[in-house]
N, C-alpha and C. Protein backbone atom coordinates (compact mmCIF):
# COMPACT_ATOMS: atom_id res chain seq x y z
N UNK A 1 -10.87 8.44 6.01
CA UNK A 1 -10.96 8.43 4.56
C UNK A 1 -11.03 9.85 4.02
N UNK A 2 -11.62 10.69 4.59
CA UNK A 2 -11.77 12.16 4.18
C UNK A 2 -10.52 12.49 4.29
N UNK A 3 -9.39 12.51 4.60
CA UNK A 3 -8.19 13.01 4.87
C UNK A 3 -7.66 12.87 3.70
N UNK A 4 -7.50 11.16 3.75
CA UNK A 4 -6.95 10.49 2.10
C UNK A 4 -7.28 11.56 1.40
N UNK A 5 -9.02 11.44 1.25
CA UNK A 5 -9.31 12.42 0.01
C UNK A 5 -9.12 14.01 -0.56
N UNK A 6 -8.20 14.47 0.74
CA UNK A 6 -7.95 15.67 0.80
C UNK A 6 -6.69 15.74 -0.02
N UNK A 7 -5.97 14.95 0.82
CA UNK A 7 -4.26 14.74 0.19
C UNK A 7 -4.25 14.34 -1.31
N UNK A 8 -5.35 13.42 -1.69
CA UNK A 8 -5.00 13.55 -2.76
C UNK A 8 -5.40 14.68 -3.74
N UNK A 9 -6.63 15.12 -2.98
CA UNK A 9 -7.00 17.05 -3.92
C UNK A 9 -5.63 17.45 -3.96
N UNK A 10 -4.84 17.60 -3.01
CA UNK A 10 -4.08 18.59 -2.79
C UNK A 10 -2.62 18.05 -3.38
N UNK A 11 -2.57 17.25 -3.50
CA UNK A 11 -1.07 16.64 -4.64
C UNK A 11 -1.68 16.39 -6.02
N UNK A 12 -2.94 16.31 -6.72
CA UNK A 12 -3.58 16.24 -7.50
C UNK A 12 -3.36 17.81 -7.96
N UNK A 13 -3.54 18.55 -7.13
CA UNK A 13 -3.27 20.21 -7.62
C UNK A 13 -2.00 20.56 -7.90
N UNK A 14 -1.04 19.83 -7.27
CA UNK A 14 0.29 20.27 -7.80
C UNK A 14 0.79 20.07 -9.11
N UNK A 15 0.15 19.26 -10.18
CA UNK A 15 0.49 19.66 -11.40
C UNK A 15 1.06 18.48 -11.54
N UNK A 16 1.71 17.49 -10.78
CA UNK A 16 3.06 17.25 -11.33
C UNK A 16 2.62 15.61 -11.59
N UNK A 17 2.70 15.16 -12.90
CA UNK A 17 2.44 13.96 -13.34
C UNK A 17 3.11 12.90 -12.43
N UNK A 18 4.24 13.14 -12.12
CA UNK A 18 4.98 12.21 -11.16
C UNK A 18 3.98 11.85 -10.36
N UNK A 19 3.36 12.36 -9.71
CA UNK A 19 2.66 11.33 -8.44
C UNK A 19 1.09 11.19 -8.76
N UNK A 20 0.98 11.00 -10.44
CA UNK A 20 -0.53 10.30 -10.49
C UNK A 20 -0.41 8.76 -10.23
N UNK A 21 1.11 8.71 -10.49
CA UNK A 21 1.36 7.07 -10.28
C UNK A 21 1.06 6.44 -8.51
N UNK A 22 1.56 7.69 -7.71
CA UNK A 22 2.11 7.44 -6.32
C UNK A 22 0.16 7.59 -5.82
N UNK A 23 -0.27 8.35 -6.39
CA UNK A 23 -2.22 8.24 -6.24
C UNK A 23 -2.65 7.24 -6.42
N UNK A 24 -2.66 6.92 -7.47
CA UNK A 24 -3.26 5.54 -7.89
C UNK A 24 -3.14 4.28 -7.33
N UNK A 25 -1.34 4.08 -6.58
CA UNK A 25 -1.00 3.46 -5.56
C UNK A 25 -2.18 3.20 -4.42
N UNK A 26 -1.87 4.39 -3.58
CA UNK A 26 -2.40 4.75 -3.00
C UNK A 26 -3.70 4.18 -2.78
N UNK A 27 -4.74 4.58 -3.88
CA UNK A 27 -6.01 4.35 -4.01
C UNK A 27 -5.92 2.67 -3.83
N UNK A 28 -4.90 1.95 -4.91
CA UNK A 28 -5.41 0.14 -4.95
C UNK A 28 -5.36 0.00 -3.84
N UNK A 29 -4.23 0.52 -2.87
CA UNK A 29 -4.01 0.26 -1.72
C UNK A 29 -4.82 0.47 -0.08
N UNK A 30 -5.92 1.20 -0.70
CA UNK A 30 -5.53 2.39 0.42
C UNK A 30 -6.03 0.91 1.88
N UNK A 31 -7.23 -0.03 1.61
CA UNK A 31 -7.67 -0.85 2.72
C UNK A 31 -6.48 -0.81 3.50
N UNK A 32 -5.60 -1.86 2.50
CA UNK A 32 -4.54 -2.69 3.47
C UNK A 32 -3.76 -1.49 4.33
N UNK A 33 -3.19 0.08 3.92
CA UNK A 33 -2.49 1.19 4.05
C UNK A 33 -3.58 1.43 5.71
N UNK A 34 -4.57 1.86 5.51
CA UNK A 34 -5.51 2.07 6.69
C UNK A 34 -5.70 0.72 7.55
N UNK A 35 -5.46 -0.38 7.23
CA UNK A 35 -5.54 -1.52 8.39
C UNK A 35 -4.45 -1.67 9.29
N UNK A 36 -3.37 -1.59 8.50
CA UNK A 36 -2.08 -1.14 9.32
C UNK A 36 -2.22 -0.06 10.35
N UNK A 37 -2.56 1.05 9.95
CA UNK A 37 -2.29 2.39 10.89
C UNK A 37 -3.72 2.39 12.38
N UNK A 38 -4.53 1.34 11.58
CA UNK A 38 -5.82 1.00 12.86
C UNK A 38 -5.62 0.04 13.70
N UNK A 39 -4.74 -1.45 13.04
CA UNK A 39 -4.81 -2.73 13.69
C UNK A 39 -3.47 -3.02 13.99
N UNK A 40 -2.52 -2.36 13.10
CA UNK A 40 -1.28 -2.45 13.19
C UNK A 40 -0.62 -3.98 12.73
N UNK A 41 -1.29 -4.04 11.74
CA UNK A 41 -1.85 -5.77 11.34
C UNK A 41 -1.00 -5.64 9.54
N UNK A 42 -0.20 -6.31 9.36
CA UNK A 42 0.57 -6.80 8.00
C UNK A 42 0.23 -8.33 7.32
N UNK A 43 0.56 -8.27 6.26
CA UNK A 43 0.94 -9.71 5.63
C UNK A 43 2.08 -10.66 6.04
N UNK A 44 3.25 -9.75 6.84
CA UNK A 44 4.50 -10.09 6.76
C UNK A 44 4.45 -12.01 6.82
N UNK A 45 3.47 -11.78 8.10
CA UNK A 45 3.81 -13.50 8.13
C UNK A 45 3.57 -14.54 7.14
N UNK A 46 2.36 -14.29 6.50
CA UNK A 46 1.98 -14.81 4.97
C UNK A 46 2.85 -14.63 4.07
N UNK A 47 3.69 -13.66 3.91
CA UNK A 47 4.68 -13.26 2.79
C UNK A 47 6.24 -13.87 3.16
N UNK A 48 6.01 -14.31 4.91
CA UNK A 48 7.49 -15.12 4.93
C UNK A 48 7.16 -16.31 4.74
N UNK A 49 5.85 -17.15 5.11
CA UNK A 49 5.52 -18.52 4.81
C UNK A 49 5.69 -18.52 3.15
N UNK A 50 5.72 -18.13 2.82
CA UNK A 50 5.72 -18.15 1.03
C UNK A 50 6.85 -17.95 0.39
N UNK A 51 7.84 -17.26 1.52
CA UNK A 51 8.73 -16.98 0.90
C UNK A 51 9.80 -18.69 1.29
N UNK A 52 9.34 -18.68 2.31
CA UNK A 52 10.10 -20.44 3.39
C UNK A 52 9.55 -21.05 1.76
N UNK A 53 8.10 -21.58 1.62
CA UNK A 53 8.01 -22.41 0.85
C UNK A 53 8.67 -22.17 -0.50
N UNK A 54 9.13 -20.91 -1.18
CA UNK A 54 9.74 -21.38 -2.73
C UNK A 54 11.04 -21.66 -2.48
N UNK A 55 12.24 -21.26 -1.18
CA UNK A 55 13.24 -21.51 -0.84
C UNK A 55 13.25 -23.35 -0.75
N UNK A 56 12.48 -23.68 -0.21
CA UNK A 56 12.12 -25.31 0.75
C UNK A 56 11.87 -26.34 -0.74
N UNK A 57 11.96 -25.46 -1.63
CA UNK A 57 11.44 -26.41 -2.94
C UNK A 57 12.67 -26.35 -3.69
N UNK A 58 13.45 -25.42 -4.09
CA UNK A 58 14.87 -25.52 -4.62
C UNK A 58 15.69 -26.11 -4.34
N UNK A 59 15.80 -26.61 -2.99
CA UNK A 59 16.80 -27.39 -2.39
C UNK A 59 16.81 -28.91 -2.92
């Protein structure tokens, strides 16, 4: 987490409004962003069951 908080001092210093958006990201994100890089663990499968079920209903 201290790292995060570095990177963002340090793109926070660059001035450049463009990436208060790509911070803020960041921040909602950061759990799920750090569970990945520890557990190597996604939604994908939840996000394809969901995606099967609105396909499975149009038909």
């Amino acid at each position: 987490m201290k790292l995060m908080n570095r990177w963002y001092e340090k793109v926070s210093a660059l001035g450049n409004p463009n990436f208060r958006s790509v911070i803020k990201t960041f921040k909602n994100h950061v759990p799920t962003i750090l569970n990945y890089f520890l557990r190597r663990s996604t939604n994908a499968s939840a996000e394809a069951l969901i995606q099967r079920s609105r396909y499975s209903g149009r038909r």
